[in-house]
PDB file of N, CA and C in Angstrom:
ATOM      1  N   UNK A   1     162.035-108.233 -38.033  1.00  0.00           N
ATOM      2  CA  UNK A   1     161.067-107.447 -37.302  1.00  0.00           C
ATOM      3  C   UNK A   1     161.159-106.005 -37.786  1.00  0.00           C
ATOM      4  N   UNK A   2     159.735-105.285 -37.893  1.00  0.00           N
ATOM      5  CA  UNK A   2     160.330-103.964 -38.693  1.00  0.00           C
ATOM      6  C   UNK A   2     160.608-103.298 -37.041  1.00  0.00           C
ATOM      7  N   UNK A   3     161.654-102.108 -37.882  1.00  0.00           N
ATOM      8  CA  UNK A   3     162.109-101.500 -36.521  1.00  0.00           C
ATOM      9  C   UNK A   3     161.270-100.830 -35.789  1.00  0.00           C
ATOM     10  N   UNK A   4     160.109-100.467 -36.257  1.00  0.00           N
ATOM     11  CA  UNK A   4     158.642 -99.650 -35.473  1.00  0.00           C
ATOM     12  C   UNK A   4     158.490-100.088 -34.537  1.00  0.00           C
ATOM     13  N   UNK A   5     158.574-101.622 -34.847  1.00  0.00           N
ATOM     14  CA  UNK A   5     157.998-102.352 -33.905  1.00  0.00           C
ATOM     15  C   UNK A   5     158.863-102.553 -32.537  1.00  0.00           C
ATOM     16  N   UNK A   6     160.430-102.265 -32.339  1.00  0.00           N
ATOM     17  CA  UNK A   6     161.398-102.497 -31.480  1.00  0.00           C
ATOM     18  C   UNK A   6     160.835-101.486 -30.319  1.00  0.00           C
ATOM     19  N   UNK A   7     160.090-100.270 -29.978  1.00  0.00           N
ATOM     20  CA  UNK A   7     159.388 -99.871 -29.035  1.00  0.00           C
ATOM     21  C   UNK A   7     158.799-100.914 -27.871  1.00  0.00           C
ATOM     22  N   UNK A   8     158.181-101.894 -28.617  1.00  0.00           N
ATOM     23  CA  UNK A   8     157.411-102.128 -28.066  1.00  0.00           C
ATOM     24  C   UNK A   8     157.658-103.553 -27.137  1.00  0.00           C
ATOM     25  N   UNK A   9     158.837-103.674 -27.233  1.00  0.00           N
ATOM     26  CA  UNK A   9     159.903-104.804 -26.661  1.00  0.00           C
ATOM     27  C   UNK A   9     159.921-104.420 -25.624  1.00  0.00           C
ATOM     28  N   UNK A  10     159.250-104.490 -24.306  1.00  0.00           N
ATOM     29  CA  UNK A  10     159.625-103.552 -22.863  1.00  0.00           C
ATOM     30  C   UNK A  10     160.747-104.389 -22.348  1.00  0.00           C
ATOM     31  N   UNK A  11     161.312-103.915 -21.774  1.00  0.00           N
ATOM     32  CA  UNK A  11     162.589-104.947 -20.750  1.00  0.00           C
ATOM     33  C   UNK A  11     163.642-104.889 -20.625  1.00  0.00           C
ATOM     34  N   UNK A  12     164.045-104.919 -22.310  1.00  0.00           N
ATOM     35  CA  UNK A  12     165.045-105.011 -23.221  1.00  0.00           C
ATOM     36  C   UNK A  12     165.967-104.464 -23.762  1.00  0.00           C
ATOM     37  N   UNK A  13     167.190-104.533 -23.665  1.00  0.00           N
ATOM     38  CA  UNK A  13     168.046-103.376 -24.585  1.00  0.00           C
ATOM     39  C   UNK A  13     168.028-103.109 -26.248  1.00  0.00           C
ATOM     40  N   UNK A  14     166.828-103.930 -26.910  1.00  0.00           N
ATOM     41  CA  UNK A  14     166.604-103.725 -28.552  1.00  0.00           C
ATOM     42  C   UNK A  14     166.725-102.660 -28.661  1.00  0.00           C
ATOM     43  N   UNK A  15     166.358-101.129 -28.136  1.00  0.00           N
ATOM     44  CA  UNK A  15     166.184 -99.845 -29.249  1.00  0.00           C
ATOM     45  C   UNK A  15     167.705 -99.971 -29.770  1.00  0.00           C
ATOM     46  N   UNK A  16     169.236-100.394 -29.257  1.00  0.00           N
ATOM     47  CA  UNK A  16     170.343-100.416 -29.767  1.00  0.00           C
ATOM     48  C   UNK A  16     170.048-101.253 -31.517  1.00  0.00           C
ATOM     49  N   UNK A  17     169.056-101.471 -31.545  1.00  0.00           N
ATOM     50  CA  UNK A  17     168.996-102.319 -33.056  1.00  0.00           C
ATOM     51  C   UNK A  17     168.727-101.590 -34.223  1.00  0.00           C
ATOM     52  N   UNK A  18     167.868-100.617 -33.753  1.00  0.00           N
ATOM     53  CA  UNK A  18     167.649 -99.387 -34.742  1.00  0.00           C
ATOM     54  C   UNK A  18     168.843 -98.821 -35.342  1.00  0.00           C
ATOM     55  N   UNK A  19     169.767 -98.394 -34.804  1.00  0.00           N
ATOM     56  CA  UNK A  19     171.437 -98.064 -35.479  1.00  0.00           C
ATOM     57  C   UNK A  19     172.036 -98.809 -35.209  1.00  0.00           C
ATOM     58  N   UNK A  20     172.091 -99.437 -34.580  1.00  0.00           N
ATOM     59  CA  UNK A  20     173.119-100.741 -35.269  1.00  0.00           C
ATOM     60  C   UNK A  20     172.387-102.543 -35.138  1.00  0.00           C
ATOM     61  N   UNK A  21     171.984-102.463 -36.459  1.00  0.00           N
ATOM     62  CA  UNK A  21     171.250-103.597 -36.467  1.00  0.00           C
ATOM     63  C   UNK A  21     172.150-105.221 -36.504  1.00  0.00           C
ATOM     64  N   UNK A  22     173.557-105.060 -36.406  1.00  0.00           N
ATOM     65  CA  UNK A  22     174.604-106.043 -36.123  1.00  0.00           C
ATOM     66  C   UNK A  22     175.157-105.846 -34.395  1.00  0.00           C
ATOM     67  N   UNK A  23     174.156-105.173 -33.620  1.00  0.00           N
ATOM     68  CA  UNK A  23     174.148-105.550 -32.256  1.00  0.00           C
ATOM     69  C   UNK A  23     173.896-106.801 -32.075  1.00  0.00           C
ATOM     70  N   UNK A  24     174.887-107.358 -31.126  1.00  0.00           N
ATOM     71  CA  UNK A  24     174.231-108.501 -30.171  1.00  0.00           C
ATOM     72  C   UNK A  24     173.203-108.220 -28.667  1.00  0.00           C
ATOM     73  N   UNK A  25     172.188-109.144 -29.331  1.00  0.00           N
ATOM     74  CA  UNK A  25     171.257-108.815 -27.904  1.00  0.00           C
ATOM     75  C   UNK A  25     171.385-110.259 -27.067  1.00  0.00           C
ATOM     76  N   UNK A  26     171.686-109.719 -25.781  1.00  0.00           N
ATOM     77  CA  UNK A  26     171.895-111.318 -24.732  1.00  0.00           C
ATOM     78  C   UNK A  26     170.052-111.144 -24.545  1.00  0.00           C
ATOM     79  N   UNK A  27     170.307-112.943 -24.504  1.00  0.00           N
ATOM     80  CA  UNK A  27     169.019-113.756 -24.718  1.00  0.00           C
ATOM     81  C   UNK A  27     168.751-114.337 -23.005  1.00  0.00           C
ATOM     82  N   UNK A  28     168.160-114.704 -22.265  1.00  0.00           N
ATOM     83  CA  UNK A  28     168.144-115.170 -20.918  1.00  0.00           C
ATOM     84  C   UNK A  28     168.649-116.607 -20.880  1.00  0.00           C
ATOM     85  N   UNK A  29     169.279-117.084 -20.094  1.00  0.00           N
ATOM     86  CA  UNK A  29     169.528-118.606 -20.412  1.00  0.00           C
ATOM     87  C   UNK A  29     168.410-119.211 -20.564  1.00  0.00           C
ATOM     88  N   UNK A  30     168.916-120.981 -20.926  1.00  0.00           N
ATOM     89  CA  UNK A  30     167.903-121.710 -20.916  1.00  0.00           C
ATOM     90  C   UNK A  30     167.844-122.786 -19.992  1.00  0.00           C
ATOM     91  N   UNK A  31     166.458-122.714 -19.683  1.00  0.00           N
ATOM     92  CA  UNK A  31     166.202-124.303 -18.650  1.00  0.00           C
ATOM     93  C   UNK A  31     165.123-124.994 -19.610  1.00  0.00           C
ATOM     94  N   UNK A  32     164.969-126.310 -18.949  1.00  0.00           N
ATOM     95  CA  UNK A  32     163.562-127.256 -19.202  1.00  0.00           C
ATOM     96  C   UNK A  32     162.332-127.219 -18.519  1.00  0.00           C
ATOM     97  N   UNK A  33     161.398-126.936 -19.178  1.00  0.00           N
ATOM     98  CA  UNK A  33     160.281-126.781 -18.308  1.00  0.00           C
ATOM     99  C   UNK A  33     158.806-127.662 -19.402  1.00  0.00           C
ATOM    100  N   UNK A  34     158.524-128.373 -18.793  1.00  0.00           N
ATOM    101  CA  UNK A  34     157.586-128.908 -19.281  1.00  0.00           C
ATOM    102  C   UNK A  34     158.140-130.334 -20.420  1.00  0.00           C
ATOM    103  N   UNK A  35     159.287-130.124 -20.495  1.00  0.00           N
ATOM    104  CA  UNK A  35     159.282-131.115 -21.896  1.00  0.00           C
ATOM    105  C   UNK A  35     159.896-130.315 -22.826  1.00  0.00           C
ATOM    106  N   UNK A  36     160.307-128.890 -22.436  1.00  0.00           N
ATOM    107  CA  UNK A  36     160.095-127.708 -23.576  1.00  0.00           C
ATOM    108  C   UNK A  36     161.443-127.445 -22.985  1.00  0.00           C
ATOM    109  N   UNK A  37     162.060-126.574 -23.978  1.00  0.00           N
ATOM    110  CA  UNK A  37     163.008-125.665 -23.664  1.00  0.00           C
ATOM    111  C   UNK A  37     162.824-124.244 -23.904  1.00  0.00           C
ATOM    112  N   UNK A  38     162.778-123.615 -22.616  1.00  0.00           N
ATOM    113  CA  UNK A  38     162.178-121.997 -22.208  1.00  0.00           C
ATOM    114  C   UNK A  38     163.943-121.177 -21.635  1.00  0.00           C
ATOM    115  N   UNK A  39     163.282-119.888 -22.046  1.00  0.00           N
ATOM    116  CA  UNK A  39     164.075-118.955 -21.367  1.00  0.00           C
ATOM    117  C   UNK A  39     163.546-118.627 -19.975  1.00  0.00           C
ATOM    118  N   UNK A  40     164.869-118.514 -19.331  1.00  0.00           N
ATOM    119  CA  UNK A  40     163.744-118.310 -17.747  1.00  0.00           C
ATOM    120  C   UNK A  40     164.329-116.632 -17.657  1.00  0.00           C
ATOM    121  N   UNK A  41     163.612-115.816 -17.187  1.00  0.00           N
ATOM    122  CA  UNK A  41     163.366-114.878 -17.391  1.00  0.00           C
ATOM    123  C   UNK A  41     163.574-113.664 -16.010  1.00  0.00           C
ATOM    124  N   UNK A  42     163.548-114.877 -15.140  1.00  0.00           N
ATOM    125  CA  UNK A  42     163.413-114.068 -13.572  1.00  0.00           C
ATOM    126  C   UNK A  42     163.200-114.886 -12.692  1.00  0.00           C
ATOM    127  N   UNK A  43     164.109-115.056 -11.463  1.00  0.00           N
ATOM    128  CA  UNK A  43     163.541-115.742 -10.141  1.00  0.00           C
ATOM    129  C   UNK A  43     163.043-114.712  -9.109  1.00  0.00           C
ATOM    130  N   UNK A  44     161.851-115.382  -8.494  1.00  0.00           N
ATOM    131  CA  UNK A  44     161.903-114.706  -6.968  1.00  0.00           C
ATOM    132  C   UNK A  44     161.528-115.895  -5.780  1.00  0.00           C
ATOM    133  N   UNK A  45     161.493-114.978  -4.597  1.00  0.00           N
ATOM    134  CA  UNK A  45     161.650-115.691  -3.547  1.00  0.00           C
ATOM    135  C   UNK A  45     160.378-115.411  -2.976  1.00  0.00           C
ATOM    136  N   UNK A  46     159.150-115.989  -2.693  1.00  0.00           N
ATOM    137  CA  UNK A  46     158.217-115.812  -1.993  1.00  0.00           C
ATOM    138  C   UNK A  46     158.305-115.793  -0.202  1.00  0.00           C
ATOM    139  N   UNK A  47     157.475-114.822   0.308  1.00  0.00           N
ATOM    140  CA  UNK A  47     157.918-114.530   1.769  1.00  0.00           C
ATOM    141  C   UNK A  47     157.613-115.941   2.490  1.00  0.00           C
ATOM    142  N   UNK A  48     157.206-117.695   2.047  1.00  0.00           N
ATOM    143  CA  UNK A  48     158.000-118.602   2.290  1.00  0.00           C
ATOM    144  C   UNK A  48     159.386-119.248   2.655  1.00  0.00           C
ATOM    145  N   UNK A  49     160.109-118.371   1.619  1.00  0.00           N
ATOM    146  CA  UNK A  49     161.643-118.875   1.613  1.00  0.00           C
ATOM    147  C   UNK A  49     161.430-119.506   0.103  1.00  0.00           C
ATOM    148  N   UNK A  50     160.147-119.996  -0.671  1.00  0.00           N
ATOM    149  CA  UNK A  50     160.291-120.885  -1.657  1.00  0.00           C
ATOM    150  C   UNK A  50     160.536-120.088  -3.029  1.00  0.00           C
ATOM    151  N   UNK A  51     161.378-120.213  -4.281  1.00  0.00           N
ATOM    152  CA  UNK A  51     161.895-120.201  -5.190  1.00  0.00           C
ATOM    153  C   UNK A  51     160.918-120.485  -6.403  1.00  0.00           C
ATOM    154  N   UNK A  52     160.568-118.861  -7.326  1.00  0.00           N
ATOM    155  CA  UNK A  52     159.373-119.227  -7.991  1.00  0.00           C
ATOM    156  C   UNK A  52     160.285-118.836  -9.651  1.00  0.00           C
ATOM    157  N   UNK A  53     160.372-119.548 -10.700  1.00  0.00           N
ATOM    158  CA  UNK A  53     161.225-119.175 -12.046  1.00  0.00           C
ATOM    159  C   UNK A  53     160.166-118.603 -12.658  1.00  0.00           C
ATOM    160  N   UNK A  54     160.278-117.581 -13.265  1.00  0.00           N
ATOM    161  CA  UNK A  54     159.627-117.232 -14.880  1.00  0.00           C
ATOM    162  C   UNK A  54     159.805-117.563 -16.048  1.00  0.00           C
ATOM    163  N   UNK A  55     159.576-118.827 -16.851  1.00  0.00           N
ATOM    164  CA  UNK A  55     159.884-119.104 -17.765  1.00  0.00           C
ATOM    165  C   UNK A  55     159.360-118.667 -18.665  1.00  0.00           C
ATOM    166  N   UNK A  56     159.774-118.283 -20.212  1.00  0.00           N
ATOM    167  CA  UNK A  56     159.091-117.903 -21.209  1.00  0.00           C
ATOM    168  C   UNK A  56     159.685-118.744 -22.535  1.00  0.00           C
ATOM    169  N   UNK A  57     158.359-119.433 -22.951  1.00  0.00           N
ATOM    170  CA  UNK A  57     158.851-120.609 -24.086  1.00  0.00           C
ATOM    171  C   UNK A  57     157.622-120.595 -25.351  1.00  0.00           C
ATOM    172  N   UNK A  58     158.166-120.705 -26.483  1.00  0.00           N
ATOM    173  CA  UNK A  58     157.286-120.906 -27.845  1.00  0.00           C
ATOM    174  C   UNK A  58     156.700-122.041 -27.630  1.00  0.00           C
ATOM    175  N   UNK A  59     155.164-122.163 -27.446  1.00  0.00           N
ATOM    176  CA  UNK A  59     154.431-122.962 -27.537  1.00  0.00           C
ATOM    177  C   UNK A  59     154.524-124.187 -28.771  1.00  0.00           C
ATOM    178  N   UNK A  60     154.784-125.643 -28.330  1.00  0.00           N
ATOM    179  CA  UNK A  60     154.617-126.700 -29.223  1.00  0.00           C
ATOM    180  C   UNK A  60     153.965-126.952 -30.532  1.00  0.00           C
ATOM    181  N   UNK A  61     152.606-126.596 -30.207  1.00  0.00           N
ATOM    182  CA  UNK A  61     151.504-127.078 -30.732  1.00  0.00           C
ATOM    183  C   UNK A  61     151.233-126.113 -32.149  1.00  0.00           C
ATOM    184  N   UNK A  62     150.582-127.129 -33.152  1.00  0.00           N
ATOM    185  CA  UNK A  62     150.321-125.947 -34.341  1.00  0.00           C
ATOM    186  C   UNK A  62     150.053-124.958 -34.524  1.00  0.00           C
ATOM    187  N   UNK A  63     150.819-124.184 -34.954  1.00  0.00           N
ATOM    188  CA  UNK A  63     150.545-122.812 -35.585  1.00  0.00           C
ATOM    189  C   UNK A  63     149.852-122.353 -37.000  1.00  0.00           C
ATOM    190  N   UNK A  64     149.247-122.083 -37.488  1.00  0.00           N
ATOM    191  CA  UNK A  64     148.565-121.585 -38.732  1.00  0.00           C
ATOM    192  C   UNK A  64     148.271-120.481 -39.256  1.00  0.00           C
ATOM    193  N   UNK A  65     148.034-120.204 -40.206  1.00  0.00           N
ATOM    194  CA  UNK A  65     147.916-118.605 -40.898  1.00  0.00           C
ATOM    195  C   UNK A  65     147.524-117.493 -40.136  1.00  0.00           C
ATOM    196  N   UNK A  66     146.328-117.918 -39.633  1.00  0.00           N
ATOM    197  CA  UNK A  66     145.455-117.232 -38.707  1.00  0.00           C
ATOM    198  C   UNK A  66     145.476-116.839 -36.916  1.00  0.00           C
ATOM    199  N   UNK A  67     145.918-118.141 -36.618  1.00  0.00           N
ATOM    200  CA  UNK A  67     146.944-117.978 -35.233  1.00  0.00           C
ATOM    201  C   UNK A  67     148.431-117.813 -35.420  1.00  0.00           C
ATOM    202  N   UNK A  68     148.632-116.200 -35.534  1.00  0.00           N
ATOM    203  CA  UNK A  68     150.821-116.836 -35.544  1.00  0.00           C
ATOM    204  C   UNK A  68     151.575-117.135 -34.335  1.00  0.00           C
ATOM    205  N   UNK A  69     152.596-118.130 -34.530  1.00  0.00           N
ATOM    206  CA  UNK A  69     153.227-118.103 -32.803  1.00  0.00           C
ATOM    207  C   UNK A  69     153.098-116.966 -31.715  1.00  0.00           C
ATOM    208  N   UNK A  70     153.427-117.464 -30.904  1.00  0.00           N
ATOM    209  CA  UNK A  70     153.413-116.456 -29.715  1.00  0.00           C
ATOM    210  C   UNK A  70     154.338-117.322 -28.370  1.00  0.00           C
ATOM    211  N   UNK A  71     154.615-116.181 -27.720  1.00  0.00           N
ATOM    212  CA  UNK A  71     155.466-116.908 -26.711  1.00  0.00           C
ATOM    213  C   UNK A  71     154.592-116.456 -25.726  1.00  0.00           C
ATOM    214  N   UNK A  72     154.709-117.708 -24.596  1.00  0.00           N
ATOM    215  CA  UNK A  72     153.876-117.879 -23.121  1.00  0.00           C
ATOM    216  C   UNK A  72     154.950-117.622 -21.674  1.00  0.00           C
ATOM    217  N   UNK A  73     154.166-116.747 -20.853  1.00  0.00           N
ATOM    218  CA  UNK A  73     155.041-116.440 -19.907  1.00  0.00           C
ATOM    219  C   UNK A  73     154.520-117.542 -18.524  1.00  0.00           C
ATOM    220  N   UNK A  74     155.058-118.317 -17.539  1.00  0.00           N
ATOM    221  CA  UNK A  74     154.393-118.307 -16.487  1.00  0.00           C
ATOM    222  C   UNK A  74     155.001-118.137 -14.866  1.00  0.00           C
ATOM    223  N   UNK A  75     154.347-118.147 -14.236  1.00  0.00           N
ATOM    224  CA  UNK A  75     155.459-118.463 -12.760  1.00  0.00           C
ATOM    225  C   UNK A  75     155.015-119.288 -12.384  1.00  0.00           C
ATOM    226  N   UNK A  76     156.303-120.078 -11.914  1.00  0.00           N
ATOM    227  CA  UNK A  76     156.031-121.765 -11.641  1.00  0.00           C
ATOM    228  C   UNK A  76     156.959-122.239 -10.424  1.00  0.00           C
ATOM    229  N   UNK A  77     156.538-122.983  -9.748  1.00  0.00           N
ATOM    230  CA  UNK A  77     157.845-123.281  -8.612  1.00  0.00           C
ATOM    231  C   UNK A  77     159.021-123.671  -8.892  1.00  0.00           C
ATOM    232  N   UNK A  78     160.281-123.373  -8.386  1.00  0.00           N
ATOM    233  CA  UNK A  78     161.345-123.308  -8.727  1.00  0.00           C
ATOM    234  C   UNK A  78     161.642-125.099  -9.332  1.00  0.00           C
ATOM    235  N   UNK A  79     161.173-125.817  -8.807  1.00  0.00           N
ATOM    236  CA  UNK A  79     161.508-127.243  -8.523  1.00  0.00           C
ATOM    237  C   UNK A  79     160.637-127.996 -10.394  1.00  0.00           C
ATOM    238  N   UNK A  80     159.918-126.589 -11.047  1.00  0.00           N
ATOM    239  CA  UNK A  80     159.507-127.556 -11.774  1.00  0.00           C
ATOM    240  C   UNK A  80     160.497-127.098 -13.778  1.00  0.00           C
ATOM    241  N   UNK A  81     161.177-126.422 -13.309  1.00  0.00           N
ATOM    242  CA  UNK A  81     162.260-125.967 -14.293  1.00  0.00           C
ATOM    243  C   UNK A  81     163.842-126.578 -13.955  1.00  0.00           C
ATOM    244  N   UNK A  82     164.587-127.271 -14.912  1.00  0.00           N
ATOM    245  CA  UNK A  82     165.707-128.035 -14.760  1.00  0.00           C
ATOM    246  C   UNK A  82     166.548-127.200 -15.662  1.00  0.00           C
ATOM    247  N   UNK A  83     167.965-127.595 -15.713  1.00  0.00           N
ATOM    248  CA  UNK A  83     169.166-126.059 -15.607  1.00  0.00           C
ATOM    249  C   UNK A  83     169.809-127.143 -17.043  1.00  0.00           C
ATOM    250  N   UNK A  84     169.877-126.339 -18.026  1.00  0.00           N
ATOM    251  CA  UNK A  84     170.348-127.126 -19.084  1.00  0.00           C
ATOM    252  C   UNK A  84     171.742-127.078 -19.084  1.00  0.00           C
ATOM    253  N   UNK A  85     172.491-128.058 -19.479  1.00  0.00           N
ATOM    254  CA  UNK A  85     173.904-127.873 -19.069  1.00  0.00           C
ATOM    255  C   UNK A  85     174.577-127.030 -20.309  1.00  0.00           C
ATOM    256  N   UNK A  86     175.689-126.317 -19.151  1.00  0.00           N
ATOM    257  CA  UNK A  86     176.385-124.871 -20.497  1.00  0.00           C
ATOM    258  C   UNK A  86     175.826-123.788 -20.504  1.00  0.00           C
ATOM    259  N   UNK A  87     174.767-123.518 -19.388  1.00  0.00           N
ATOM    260  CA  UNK A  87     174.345-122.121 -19.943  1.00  0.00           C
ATOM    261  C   UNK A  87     174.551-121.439 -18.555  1.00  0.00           C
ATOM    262  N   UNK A  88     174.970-120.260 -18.405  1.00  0.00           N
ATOM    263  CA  UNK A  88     175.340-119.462 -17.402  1.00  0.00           C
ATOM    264  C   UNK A  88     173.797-118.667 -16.731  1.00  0.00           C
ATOM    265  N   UNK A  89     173.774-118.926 -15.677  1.00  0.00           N
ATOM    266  CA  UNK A  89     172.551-118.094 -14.731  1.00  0.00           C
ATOM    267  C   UNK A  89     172.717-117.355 -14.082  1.00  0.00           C
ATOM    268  N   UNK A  90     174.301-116.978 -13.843  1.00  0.00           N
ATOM    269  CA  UNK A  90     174.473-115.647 -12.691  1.00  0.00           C
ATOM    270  C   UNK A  90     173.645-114.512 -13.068  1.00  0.00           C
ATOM    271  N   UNK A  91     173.047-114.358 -14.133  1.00  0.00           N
ATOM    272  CA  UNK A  91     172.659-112.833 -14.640  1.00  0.00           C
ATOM    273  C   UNK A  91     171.183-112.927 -14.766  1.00  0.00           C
ATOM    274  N   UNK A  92     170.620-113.614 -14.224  1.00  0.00           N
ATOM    275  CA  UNK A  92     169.384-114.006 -14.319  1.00  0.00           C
ATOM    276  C   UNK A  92     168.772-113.066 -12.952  1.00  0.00           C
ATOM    277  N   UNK A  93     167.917-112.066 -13.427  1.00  0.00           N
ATOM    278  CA  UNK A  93     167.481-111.401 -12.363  1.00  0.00           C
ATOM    279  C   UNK A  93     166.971-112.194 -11.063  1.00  0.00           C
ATOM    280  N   UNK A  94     166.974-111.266  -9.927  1.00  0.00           N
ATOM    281  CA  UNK A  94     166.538-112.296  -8.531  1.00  0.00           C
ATOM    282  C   UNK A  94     165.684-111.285  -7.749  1.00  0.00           C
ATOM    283  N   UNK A  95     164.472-111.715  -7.234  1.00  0.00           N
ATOM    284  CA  UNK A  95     163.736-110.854  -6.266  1.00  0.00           C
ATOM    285  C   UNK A  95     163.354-111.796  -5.017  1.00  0.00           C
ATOM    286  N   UNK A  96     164.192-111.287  -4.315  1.00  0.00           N
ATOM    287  CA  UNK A  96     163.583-111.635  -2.888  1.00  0.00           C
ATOM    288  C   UNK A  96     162.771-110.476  -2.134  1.00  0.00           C
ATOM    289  N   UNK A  97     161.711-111.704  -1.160  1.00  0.00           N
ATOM    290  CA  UNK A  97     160.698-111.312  -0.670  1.00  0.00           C
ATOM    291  C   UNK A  97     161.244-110.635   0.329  1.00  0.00           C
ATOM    292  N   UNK A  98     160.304-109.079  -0.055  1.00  0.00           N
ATOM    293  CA  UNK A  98     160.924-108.142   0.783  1.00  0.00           C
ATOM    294  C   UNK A  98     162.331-107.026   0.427  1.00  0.00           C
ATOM    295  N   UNK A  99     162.664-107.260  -1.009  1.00  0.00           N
ATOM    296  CA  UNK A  99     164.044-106.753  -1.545  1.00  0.00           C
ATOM    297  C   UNK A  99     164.143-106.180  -2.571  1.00  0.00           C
ATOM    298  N   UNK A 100     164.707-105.476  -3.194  1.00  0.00           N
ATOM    299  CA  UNK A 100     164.604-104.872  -4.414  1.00  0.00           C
ATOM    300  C   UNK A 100     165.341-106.066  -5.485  1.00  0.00           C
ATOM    301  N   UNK A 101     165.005-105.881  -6.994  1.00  0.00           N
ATOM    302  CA  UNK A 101     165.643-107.137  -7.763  1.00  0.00           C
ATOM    303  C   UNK A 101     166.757-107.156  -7.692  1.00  0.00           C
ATOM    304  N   UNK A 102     167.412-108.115  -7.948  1.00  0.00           N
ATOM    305  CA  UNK A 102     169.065-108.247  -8.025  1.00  0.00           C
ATOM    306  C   UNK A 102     169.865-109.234  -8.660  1.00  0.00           C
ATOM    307  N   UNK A 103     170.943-109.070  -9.032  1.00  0.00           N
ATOM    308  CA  UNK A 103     171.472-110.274 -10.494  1.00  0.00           C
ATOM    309  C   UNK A 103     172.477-111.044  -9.474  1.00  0.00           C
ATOM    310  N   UNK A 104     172.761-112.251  -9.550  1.00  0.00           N
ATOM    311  CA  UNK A 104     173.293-113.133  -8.802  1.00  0.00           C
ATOM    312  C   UNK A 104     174.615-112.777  -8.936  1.00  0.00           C
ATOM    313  N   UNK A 105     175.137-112.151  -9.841  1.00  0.00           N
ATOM    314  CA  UNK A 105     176.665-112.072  -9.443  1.00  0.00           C
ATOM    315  C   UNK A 105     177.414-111.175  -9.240  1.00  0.00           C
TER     316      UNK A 105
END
């Protein structure tokens, strides 16, 4: 990726890549969602009580010259993303309804 482009990463701790491009950047764990394996990105809690994941996963389907990959974000009910085994979620941001965000551990 040219480094111009590391601006434009919102979220993220990348600008550390610009001087030191042998940084490690933590990646979000992974769950299953769809058939797919996604990074989930964020839970919250709707003023239900119910549990909504943000997953973000590279789309399956062909890619070609003219369309280049892209990654898809969505929010989906908690119940339709499964927890791949080995990967740690305490650090997975959390928003409950009514709360400021917060990391599980």
């Amino acid at each position: 990726m040219p480094y111009d482009d590391v601006g434009e990463l919102a979220g993220r701790p990348y600008e550390q890549l610009v001087e030191r491009p042998e940084a490690v950047v933590p990646l979000p764990p992974l769950v299953r969602y769809r058939d797919q394996v996604a990074l989930v990105c964020g839970w919250r809690q709707a003023s239900d009580r119910s549990w909504w994941a943000q997953p973000t996963w590279l789309p399956e389907e062909e890619q070609d010259a003219v369309r280049p990959p892209y990654l898809r974000q969505r929010q989906v009910a908690g119940g339709q993303v499964d927890p791949v085994a080995g990967q740690d979620y305490r650090r997975v941001p959390r928003l409950r309804s009514g709360s400021v965000l917060t990391n599980s551990s």
